[in-house]
Structure formats: structure tokens, C-alpha cells
N, C-alpha and C. Protein backbone atom coordinates (compact mmCIF):
# COMPACT_ATOMS: atom_id res chain seq x y z
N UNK A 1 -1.96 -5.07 27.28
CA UNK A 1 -2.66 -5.95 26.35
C UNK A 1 -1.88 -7.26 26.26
N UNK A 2 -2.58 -8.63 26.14
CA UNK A 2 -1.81 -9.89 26.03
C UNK A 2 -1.59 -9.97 24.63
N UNK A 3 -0.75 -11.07 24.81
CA UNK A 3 -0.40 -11.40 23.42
C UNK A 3 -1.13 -11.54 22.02
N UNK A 4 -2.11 -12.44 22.70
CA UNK A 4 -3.15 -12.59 21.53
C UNK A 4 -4.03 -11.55 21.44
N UNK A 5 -4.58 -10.22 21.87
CA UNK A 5 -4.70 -9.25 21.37
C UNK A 5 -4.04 -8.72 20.89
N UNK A 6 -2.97 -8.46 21.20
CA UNK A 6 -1.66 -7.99 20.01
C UNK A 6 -1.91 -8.26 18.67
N UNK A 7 -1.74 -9.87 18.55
CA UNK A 7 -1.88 -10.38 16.94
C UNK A 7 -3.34 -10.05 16.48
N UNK A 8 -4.47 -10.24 17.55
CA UNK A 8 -5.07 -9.66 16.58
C UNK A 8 -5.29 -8.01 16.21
N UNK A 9 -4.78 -6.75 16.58
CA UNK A 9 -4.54 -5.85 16.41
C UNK A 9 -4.03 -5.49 15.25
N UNK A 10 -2.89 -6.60 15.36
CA UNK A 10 -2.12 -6.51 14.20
C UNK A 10 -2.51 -6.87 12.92
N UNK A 11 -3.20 -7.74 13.20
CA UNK A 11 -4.26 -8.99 11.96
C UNK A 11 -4.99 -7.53 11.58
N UNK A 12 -5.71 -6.99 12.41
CA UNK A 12 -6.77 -5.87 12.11
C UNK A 12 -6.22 -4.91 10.71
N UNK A 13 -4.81 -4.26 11.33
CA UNK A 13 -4.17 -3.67 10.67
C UNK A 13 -3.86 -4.05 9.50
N UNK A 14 -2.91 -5.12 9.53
CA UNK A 14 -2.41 -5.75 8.17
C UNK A 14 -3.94 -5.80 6.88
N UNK A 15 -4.81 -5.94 8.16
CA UNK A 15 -6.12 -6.16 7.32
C UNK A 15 -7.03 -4.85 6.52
N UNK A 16 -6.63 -4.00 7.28
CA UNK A 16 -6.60 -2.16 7.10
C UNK A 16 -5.66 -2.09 6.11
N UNK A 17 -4.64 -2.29 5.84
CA UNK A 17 -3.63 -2.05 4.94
C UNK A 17 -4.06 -2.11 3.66
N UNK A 18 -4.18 -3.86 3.50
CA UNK A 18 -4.51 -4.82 2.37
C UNK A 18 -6.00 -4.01 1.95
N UNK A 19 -7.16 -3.87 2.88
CA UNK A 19 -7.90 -3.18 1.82
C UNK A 19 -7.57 -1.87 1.27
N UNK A 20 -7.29 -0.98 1.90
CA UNK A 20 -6.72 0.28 1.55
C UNK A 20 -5.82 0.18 0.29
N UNK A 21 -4.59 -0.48 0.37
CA UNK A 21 -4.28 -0.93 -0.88
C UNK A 21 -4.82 -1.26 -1.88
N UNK A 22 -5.64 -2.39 -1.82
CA UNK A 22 -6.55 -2.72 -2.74
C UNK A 22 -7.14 -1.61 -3.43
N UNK A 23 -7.73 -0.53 -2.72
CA UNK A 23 -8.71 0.22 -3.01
C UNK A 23 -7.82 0.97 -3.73
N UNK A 24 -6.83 1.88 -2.98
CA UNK A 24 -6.22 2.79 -4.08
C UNK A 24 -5.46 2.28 -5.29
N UNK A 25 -4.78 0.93 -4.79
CA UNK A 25 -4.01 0.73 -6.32
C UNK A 25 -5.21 0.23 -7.57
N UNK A 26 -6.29 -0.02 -7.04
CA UNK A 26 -7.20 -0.48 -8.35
C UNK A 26 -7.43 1.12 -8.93
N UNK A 27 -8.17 2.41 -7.78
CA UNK A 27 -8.28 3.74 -8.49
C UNK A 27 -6.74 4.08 -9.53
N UNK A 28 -5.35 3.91 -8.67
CA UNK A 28 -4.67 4.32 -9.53
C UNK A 28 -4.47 3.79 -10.85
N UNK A 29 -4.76 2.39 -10.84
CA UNK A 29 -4.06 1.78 -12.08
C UNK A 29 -5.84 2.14 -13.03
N UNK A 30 -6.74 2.30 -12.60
CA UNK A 30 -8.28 2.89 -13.93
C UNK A 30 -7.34 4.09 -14.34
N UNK A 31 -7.27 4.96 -12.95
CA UNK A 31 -7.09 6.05 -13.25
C UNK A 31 -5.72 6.29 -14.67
N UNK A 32 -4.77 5.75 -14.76
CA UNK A 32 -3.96 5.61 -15.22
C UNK A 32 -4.16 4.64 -17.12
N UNK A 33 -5.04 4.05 -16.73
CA UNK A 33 -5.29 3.34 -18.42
C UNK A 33 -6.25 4.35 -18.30
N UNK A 34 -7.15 5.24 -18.23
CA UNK A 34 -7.74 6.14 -18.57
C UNK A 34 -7.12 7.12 -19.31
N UNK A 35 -6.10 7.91 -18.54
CA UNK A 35 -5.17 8.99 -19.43
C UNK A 35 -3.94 8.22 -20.31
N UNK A 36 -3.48 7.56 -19.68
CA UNK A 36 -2.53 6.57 -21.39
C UNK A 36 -3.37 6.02 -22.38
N UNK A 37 -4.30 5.73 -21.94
CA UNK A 37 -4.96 4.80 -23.06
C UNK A 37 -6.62 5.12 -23.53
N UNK A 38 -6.97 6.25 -23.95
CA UNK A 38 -8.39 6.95 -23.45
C UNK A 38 -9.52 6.16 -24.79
N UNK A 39 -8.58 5.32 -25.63
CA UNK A 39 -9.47 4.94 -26.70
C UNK A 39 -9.84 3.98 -26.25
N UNK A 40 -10.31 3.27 -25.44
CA UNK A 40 -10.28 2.02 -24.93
C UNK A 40 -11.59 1.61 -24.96
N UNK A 41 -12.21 1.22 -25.47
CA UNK A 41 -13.55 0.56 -25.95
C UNK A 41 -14.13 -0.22 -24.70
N UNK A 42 -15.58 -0.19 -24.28
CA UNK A 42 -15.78 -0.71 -22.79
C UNK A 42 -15.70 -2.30 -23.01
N UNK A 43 -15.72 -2.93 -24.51
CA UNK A 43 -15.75 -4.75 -24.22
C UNK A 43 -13.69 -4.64 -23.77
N UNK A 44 -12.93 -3.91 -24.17
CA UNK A 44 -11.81 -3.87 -24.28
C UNK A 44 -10.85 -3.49 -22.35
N UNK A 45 -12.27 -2.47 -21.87
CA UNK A 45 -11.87 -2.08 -20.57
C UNK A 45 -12.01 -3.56 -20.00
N UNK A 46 -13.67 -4.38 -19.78
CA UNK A 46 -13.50 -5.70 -19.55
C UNK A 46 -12.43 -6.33 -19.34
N UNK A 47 -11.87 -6.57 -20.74
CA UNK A 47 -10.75 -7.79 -20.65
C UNK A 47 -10.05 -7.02 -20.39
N UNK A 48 -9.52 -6.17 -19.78
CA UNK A 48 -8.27 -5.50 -19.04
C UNK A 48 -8.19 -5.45 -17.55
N UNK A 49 -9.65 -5.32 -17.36
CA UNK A 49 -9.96 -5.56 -15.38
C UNK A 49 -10.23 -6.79 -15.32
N UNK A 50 -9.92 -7.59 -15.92
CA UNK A 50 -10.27 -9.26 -15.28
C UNK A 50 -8.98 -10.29 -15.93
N UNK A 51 -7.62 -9.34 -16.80
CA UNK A 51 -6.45 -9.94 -17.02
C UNK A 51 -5.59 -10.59 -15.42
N UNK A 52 -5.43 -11.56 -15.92
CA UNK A 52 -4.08 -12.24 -15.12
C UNK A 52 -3.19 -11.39 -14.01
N UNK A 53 -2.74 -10.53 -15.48
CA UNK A 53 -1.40 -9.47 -14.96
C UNK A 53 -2.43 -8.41 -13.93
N UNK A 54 -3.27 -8.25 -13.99
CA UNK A 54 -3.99 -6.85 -12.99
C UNK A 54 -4.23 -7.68 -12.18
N UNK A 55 -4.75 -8.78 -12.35
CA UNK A 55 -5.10 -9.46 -11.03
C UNK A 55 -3.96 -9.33 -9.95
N UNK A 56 -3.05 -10.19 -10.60
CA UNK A 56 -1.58 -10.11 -9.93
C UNK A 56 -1.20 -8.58 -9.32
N UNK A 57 -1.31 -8.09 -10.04
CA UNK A 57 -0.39 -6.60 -9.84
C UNK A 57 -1.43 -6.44 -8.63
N UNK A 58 -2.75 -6.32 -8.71
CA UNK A 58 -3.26 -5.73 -7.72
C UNK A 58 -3.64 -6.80 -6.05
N UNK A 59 -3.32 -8.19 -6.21
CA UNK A 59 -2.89 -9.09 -5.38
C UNK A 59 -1.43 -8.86 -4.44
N UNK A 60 -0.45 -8.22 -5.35
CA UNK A 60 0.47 -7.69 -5.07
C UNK A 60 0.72 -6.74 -4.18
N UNK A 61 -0.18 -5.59 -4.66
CA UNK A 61 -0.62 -4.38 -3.94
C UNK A 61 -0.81 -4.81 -2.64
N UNK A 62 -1.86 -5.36 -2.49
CA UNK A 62 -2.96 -5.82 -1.65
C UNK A 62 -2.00 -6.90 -0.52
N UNK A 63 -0.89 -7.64 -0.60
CA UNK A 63 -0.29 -8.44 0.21
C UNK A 63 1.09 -7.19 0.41
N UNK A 64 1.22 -6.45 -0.28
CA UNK A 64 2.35 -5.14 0.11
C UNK A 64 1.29 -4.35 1.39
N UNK A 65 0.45 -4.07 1.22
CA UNK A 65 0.09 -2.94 2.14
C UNK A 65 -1.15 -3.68 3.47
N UNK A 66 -0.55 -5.24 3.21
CA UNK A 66 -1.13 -6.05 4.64
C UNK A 66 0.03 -5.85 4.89
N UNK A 67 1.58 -6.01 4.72
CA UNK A 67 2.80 -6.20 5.72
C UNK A 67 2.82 -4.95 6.10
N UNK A 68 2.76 -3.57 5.01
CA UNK A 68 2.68 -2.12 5.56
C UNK A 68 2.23 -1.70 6.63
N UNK A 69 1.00 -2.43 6.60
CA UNK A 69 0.05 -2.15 8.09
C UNK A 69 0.31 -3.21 9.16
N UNK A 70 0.85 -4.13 9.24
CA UNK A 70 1.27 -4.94 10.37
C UNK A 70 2.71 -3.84 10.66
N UNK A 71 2.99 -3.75 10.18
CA UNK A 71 5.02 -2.97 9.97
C UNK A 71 4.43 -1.30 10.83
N UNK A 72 3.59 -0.99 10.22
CA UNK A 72 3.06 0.55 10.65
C UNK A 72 3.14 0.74 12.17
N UNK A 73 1.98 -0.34 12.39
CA UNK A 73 1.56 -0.93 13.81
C UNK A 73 2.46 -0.44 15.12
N UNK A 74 3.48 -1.43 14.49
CA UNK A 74 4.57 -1.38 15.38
C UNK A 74 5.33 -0.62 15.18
N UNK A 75 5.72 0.32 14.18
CA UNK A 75 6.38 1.64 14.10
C UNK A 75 6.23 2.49 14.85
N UNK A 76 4.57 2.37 14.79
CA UNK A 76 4.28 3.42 15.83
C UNK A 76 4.44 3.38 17.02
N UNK A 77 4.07 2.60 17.96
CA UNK A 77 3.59 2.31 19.48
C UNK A 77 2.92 3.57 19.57
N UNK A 78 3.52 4.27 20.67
CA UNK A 78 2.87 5.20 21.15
C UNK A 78 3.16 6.48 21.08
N UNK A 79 4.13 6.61 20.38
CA UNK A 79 4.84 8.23 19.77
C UNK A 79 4.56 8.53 18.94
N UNK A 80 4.87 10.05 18.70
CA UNK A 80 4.07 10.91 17.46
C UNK A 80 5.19 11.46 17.12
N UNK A 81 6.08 10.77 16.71
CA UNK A 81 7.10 11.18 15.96
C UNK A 81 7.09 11.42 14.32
N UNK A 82 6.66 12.35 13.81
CA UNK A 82 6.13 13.01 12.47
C UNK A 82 7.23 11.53 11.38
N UNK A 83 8.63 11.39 11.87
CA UNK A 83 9.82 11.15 10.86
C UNK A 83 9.80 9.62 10.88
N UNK A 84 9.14 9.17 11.66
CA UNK A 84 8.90 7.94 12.06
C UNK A 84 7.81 7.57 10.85
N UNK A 85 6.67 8.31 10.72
CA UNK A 85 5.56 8.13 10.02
C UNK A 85 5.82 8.26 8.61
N UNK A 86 6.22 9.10 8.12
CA UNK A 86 6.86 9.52 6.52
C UNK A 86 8.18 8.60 6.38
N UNK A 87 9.04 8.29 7.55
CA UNK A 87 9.93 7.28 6.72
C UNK A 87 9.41 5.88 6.32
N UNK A 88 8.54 5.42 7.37
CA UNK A 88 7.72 4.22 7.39
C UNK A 88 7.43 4.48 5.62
N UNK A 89 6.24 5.25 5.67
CA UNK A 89 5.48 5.07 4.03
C UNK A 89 7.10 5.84 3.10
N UNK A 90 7.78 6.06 3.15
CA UNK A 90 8.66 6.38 2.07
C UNK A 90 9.55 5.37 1.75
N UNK A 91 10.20 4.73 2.97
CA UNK A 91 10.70 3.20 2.77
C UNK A 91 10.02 2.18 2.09
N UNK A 92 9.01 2.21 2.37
CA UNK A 92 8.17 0.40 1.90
C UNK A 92 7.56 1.67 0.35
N UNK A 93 7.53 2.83 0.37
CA UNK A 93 7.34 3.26 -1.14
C UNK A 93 8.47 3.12 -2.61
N UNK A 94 9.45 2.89 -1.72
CA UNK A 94 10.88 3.09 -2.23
C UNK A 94 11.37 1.86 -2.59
N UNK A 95 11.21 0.97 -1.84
CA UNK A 95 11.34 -0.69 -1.94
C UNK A 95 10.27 -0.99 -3.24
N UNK A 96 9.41 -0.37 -2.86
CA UNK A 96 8.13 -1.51 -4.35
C UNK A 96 8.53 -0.68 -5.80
N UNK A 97 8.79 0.78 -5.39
CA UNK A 97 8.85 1.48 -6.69
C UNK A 97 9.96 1.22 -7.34
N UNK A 98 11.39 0.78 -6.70
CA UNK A 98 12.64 0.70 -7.09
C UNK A 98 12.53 -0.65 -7.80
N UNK A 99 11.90 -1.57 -7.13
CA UNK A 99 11.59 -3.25 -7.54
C UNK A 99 10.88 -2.97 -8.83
N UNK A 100 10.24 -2.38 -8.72
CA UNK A 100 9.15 -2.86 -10.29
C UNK A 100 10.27 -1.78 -11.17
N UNK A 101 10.77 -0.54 -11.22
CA UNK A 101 11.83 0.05 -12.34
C UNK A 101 12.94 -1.13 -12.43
N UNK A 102 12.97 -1.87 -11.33
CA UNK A 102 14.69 -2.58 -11.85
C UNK A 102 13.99 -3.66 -12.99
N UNK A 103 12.46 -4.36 -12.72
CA UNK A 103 12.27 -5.37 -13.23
C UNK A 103 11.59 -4.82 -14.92
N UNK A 104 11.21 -3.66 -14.34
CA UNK A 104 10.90 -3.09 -15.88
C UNK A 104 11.77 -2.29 -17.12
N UNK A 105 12.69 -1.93 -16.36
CA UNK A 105 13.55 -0.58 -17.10
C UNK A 105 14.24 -1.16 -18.31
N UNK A 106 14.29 -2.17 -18.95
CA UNK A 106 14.64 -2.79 -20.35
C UNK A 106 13.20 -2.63 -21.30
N UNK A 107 11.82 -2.80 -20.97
CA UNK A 107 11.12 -3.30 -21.96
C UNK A 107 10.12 -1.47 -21.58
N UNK A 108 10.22 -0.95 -20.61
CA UNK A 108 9.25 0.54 -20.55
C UNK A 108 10.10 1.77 -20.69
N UNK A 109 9.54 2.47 -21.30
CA UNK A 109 10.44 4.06 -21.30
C UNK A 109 10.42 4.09 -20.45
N UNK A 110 11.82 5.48 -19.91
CA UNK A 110 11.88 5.37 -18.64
C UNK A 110 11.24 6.59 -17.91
N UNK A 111 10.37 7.14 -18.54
CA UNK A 111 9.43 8.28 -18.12
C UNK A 111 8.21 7.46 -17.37
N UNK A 112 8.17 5.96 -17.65
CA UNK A 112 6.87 5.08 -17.21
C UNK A 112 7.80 4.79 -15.71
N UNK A 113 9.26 4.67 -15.51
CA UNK A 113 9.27 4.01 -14.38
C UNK A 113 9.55 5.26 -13.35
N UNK A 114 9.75 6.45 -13.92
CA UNK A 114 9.10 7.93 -12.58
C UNK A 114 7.49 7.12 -12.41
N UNK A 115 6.63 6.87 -13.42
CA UNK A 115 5.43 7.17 -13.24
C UNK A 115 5.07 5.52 -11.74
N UNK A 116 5.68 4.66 -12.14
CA UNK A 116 5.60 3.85 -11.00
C UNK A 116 6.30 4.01 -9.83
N UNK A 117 7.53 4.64 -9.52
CA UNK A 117 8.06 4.57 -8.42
C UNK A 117 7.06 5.86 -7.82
N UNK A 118 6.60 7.15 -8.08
CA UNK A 118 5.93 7.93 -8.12
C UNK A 118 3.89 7.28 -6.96
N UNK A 119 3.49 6.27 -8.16
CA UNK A 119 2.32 5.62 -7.76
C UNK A 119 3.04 4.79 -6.61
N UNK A 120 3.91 4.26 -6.09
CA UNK A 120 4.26 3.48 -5.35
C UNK A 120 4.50 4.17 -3.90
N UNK A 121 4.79 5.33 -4.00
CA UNK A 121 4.76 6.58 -2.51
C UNK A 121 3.62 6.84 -2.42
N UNK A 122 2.82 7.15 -3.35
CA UNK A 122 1.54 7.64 -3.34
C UNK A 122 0.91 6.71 -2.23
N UNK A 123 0.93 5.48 -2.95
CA UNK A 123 0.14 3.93 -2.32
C UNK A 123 0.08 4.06 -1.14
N UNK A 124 2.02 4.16 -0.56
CA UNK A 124 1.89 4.05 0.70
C UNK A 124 1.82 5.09 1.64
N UNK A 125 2.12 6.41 1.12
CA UNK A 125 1.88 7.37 1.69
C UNK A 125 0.04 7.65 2.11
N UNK A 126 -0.51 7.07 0.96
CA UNK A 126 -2.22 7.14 1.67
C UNK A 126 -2.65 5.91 2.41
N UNK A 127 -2.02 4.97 2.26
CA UNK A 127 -2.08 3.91 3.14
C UNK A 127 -1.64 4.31 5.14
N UNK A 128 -0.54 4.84 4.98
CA UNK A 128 -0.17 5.92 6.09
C UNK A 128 -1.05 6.82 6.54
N UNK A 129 -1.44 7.66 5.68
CA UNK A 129 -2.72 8.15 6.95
C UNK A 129 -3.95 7.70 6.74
N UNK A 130 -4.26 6.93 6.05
CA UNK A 130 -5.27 5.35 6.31
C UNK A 130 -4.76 5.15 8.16
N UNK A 131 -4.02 4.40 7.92
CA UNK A 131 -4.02 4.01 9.21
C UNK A 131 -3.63 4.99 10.43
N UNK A 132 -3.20 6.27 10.24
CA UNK A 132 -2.91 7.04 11.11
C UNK A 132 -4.77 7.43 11.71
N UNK A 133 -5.42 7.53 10.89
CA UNK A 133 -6.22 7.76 10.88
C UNK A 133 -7.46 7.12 11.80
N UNK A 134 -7.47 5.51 11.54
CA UNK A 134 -7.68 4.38 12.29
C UNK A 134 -7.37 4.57 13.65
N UNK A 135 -6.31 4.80 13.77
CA UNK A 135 -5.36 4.76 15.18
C UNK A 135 -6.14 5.87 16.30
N UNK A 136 -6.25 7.22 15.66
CA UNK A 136 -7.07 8.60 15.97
C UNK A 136 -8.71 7.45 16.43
N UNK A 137 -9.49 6.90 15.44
CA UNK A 137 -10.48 6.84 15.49
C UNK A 137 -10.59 5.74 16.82
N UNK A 138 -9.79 5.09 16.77
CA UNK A 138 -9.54 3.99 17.85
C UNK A 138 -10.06 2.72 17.25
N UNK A 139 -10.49 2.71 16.37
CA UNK A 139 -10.57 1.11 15.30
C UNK A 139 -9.14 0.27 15.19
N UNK A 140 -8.10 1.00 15.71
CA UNK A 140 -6.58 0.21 15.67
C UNK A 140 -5.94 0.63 16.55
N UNK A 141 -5.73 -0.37 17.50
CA UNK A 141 -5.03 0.71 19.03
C UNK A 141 -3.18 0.38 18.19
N UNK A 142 -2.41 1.26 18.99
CA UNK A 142 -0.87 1.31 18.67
C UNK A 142 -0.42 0.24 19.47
N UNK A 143 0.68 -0.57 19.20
CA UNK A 143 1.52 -1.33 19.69
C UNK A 143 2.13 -1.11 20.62
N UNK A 144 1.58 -1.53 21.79
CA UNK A 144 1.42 -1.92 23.59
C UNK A 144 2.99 -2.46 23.90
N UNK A 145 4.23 -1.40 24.19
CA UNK A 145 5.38 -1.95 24.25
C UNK A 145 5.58 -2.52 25.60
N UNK A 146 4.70 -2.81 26.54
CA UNK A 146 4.93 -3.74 27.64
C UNK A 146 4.36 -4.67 27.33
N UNK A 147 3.78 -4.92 26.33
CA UNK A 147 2.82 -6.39 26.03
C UNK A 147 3.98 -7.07 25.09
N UNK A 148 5.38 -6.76 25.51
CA UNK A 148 6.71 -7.58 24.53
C UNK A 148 6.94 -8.20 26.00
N UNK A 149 6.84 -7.69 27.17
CA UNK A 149 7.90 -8.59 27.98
C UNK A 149 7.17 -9.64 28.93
């Protein structure tokens, strides 16, 4: 494969990622003001799915699990190395979950920052066979290691 199929492969992916992300971190974070917060009045759900901070958080998501899936890509090439695949999503789970406890752990109990580093493996662990998945279907070919030289 040439180069510029490469990038766009990769574009594909990163692009696989970012929605996948999208998708689950919006289910997790309903799912989640649902059971913390179950009194929540529907004009009240409103202004909570169209705040600033969710926007962000889930913009966030969503530009974390486009690099996941460009990063995946090339993790993989062409081996089925099981340790390769679970460190991939446990690393980039470990990086976002550790980041948001360091930036939170003064103002949240710290039973809330299990509950994010926790959602943060989750993310990428289903983002992982998101794209493992892709790869099987052939909607995302693996990273062509003679298309480096």
C-alpha cells in the first residue's frame, strides 16, 4: 500500500475511534447521572446535555479515541498478538483515567476517581474491539509494514 493510502487508513481509523468514543462516553456519562443523580427533572436533564463542561468532556473523549485509533492501527500491523491489544487499550486507559484523578482528587471523593479511572478502561477497552472488529470486517485494513520503506 502507498503512502497516501496509509494516511487515509489511518484517517479512517482515527475516525472509527472518535465516533466510537463519542458514542460510548456519551452512554457512559447518561448512564452515570442516571444512577448518581436519579431525581433529575427532564427541563434539568436538558441543561445538563447541552452544558459547556459535557460538551468538553465529551469533545475530549472523542479527540482521545481518534489518536487511540490512529495509535491502534499501527500497533497492530499484522500480528495477533493478544498483549499487544490489551496493553494498547490499558495504556491510553491508564493515561486518561490517572489524568482526570490527578486533576480531580482535591474537589471529588475518592470513590468518584475509581469510578473514572474505571470508565476510562472501559472507553478504551470497547474502543479496542471496536476496531479489532473493523479490522476482521475489512472496513480497516492493518498497518502495511513495507509501506514504511
Amino acid at each position: 500500500m502507498n503512502q497516501a493510502a496509509e494516511r487515509i487508513e489511518s484517517l479512517k481509523a482515527g475516525l472509527a475511534g472518535a465516533a466510537g468514543a463519542t458514542i460510548v462516553f456519551s452512554g457512559l456519562w447518561l448512564s452515570s447521572i442516571g444512577v448518581l443523580l436519579p431525581g433529575l427533572t427532564r427541563s434539568l436533564w436538558m441543561q445538563a446535555l447541552i452544558s459547556v463542561e459535557t460538551a468538553l468532556q465529551i469533545g475530549i473523549a472523542s479527540a482521545s479515541g481518534f489518536l487511540f485509533g490512529v495509535t491502534y492501527r499501527y500497533i497492530m500491523r499484522r500480528d495477533q498478538n493478544p498483549h499487544l491489544r490489551s496493553g494498547a487499550a490499558l495504556a491510553f486507559g491508564l493515561v486518561r483515567g490517572l489524568a482526570q484523578i490527578d486533576s480531580t482528587l482535591i474537589r471529588d471523593p475518592i470513590w468518584m476517581s475509581g469510578i473514572k479511572l474505571l470508565e476510562s478502561l472501559l472507553l478504551f477497552g470497547l474502543l479496542a474491539l471496536l476496531l479489532d472488529w473493523l479490522l476482521r470486517q475489512g472496513w480497516l485494513k492493518a498497518f502495511d509494514v513495507a509501506s514504511e520503506n
